[in-house]
Protein backbone atom coordinates (compact mmCIF):
# COMPACT_ATOMS: atom_id res chain seq x y z
CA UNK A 1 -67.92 -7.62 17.96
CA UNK A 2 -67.58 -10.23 20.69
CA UNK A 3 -64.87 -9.38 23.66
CA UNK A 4 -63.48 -13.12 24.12
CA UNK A 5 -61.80 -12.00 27.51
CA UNK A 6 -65.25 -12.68 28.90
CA UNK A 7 -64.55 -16.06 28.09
CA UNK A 8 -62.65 -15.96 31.51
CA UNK A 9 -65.75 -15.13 33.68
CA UNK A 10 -67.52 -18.13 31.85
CA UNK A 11 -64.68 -20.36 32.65
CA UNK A 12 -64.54 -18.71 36.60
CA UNK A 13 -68.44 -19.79 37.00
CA UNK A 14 -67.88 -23.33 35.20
CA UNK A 15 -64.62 -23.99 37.38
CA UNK A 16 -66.44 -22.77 40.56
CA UNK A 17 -69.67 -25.03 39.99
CA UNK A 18 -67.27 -28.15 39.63
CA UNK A 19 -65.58 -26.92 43.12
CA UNK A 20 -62.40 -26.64 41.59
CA UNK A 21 -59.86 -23.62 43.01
CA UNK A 22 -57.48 -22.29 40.15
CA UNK A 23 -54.30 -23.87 42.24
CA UNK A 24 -56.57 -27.39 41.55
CA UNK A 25 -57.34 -26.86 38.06
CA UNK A 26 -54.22 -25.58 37.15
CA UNK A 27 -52.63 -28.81 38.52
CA UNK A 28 -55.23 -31.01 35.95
CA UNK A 29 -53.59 -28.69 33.14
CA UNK A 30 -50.51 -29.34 34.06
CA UNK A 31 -49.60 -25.75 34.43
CA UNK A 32 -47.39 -24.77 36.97
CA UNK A 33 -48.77 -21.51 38.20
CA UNK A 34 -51.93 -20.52 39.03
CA UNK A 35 -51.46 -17.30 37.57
CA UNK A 36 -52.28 -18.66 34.23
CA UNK A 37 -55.90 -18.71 35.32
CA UNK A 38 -56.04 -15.89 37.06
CA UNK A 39 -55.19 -13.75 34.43
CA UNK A 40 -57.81 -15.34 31.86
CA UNK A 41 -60.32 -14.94 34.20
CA UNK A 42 -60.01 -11.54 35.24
CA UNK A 43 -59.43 -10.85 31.24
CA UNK A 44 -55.76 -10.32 31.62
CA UNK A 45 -54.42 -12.48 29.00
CA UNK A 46 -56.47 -13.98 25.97
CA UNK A 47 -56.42 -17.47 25.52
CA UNK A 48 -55.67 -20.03 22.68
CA UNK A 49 -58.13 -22.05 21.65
CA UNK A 50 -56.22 -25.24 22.14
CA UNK A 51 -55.91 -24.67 25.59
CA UNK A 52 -59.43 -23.64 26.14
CA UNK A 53 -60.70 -26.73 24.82
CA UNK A 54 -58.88 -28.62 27.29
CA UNK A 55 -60.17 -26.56 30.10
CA UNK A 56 -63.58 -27.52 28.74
CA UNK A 57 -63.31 -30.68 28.61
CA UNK A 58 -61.48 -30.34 32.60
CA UNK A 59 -64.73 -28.90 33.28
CA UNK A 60 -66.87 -31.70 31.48
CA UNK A 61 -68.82 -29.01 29.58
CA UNK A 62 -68.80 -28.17 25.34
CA UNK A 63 -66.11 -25.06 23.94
CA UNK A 64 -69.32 -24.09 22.48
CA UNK A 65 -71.35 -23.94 26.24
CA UNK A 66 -68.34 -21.60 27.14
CA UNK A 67 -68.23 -19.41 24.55
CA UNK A 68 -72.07 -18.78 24.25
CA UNK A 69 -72.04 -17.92 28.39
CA UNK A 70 -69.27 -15.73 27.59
CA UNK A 71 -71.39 -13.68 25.12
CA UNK A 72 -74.48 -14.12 27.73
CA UNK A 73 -71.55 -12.37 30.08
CA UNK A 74 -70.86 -9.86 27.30
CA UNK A 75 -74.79 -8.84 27.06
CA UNK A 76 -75.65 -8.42 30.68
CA UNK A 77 -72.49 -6.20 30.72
CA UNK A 78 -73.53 -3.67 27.84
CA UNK A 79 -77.28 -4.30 28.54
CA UNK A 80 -78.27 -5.73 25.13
């Protein structure tokens, strides 16, 4: 069974390769903390698919690019 928590580390490495800081793409999501990211990414609080389809498409990559580097994340963590 997939942990979709790691789908924060995949969004962390997508958001960091587009030179975004959470405070900047919080601002595109029109959220006003930057907490919100923080906790996703370090697998604090799960998130709805709604909203991370808009940070995909913030990012310019496919929901389905995040989720499968999210299980690549998952693998290299319990060594399949």
């Amino acid at each position: 069974m997939h942990d979709i928590r790691n789908i924060g580390l995949a969004i962390q490495t997508y958001r960091r390769e587009e030179g975004y800081t959470q405070e900047e793409l919080s601002g595109l999501l029109n959220k006003d903390k930057t907490s919100f990211l923080t906790r996703i990414e370090n697998k604090q609080k799960t998130i709805s698919l709604l909203a991370l389809n808009e940070i995909a498409e913030m990012l310019e990559v496919k929901l389905s690019e995040l989720i499968e580097v999210a299980e690549e994340i998952e693998e290299a963590f319990i060594g399949e």
